[in-house]
Protein backbone atom coordinates (compact mmCIF):
# COMPACT_ATOMS: atom_id res chain seq x y z
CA UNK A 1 82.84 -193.63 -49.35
CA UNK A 2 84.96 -196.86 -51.08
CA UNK A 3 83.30 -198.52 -54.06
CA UNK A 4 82.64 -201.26 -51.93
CA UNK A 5 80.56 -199.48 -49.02
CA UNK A 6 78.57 -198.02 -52.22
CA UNK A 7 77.60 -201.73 -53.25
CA UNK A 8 76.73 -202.68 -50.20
CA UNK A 9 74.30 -199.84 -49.21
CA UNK A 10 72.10 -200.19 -52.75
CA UNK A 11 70.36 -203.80 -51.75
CA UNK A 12 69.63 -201.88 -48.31
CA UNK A 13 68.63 -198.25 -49.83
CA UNK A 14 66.42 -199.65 -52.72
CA UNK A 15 63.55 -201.90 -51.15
CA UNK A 16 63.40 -200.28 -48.19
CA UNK A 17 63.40 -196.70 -49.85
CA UNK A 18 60.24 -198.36 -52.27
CA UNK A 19 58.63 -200.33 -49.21
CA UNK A 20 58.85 -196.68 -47.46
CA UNK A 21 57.01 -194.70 -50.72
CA UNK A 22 54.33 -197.63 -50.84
CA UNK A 23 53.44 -197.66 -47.24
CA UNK A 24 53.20 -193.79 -47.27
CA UNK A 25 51.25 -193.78 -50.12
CA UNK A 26 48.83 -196.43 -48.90
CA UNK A 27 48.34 -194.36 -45.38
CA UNK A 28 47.78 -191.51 -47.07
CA UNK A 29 45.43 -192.49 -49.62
CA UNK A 30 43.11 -194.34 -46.00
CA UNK A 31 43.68 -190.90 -44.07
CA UNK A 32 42.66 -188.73 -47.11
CA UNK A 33 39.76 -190.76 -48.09
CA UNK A 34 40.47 -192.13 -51.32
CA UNK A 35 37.11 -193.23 -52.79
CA UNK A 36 38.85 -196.42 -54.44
CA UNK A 37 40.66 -196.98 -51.15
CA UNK A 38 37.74 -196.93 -48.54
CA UNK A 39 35.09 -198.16 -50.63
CA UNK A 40 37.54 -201.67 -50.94
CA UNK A 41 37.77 -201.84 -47.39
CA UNK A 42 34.38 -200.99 -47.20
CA UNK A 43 33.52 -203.77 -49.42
CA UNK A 44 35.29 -206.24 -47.63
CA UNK A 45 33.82 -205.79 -44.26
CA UNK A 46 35.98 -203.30 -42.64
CA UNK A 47 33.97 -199.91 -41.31
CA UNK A 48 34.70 -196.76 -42.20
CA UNK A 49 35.55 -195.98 -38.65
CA UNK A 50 38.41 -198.38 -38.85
CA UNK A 51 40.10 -197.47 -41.79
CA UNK A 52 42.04 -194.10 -39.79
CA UNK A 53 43.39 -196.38 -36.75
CA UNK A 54 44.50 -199.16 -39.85
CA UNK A 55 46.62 -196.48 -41.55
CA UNK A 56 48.11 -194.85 -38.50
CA UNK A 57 48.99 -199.12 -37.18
CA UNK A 58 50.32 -198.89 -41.14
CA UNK A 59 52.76 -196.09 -40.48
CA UNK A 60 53.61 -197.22 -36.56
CA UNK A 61 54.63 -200.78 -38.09
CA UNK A 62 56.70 -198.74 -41.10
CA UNK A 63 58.65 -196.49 -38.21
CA UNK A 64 59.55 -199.28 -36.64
CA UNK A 65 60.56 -201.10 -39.55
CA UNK A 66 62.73 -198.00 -40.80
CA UNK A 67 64.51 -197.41 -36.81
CA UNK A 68 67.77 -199.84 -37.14
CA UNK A 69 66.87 -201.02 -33.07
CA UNK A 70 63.52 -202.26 -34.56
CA UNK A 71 63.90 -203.43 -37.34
CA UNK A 72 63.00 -207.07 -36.53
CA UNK A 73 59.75 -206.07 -34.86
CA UNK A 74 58.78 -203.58 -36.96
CA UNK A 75 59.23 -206.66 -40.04
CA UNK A 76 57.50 -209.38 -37.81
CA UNK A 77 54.64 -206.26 -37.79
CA UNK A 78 54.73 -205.41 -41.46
CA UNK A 79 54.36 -209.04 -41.99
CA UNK A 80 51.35 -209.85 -40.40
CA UNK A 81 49.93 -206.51 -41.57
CA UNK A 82 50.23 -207.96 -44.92
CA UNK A 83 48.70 -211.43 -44.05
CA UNK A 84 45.78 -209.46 -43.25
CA UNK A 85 46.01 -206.85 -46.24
CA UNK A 86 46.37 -210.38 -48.46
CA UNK A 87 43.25 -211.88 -46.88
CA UNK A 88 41.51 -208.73 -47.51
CA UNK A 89 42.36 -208.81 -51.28
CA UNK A 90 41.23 -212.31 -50.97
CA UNK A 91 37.63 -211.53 -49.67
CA UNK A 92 37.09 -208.46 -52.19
CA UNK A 93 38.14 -210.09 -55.56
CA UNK A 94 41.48 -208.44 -56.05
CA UNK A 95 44.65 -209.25 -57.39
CA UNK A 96 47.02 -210.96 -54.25
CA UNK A 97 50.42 -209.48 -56.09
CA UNK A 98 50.09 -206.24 -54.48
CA UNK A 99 50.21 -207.53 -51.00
CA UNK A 100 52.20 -210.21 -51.39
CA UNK A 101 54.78 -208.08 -53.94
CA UNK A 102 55.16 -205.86 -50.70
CA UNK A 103 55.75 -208.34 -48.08
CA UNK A 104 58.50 -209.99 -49.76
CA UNK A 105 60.46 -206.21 -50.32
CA UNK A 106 59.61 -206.01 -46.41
CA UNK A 107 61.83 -209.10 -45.80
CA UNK A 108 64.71 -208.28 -48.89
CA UNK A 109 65.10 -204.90 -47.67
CA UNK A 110 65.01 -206.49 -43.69
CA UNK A 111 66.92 -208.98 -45.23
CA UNK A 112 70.26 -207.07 -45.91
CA UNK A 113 70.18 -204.37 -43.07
CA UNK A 114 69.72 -207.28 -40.12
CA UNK A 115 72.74 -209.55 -40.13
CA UNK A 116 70.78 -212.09 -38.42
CA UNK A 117 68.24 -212.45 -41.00
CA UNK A 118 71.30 -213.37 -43.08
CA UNK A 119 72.91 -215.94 -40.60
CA UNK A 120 69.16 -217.56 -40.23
CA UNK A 121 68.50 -217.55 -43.91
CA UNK A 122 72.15 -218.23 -45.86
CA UNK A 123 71.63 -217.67 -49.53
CA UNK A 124 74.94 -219.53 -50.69
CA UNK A 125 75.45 -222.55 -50.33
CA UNK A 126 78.43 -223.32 -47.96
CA UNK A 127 80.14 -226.63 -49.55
CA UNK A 128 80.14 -227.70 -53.06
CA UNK A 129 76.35 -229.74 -54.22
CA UNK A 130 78.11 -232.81 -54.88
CA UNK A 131 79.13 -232.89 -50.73
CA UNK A 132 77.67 -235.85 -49.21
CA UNK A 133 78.11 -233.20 -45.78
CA UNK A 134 77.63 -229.74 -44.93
CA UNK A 135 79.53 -228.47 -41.71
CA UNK A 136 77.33 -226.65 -38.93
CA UNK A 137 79.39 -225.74 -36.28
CA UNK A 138 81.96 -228.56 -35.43
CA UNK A 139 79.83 -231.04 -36.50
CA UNK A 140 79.06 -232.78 -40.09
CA UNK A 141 75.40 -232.39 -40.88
CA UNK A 142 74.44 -234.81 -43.49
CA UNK A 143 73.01 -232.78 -46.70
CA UNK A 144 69.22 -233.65 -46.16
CA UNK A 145 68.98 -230.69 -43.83
């Protein structure tokens, strides 16, 4: 492997690799019971009869997050998973980091292993700032946009 294919596969590896341990973690900790775990769910109004499916839809969303032909779905899934896990944080009187923290390494990680994540959101800046136009295409785009 070149120095450069090295570089390139870290921004991929690392948030996926952490979103992956979390996400694990989490299910595991609904499946096995975890006092803390279920009796915050409990507390914000979901049943205890619930909390299985959630943590099986948890690892379903993650698999297809992790399969490259999915990837988009699977971070479309993940996202409003964590809408809903930041709501619930919301309702019981915890911190909204830990969702929210989570959600964005869903969309870094999706970020660099989907090229068209890249193409939709460019992080550099194409022309130089003091550029009354940006080019799109063929045509000028004034810089507003």
């Amino acid at each position: 492997m070149t120095a450069k294919t090295n570089r390139n596969r870290w921004p991929k590896l690392i948030p996926t690799t952490l979103v992956t341990l979390m996400l694990c973690a989490s299910a595991a900790g609904k499946i096995g019971g975890a006092p803390k775990m279920v009796n915050g769910l409990i507390r914000v109004g979901i049943p205890r009869s619930a909390i299985t499916p959630i943590a099986i839809l948890e690892l379903a969303c993650l698999v297809l997050y992790l399969v490259p032909r999915t990837t988009v779905l699977g971070t479309l899934l993940l996202t409003g998973y964590f809408g809903g896990a930041t709501l619930a944080h919301l309702i019981g009187g915890e911190a909204l980091l830990p969702p929210l923290m989570i959600g964005f390494m869903i969309w870094v990680g999706a970020y660099f292993r989907v090229p068209a994540f890249r193409a939709l959101i460019p992080l550099r800046q194409l022309e130089p700032r003091g550029s009354a136009y940006r080019t799109s295409g063929h045509q000028p785009v004034p810089a507003e946009f």
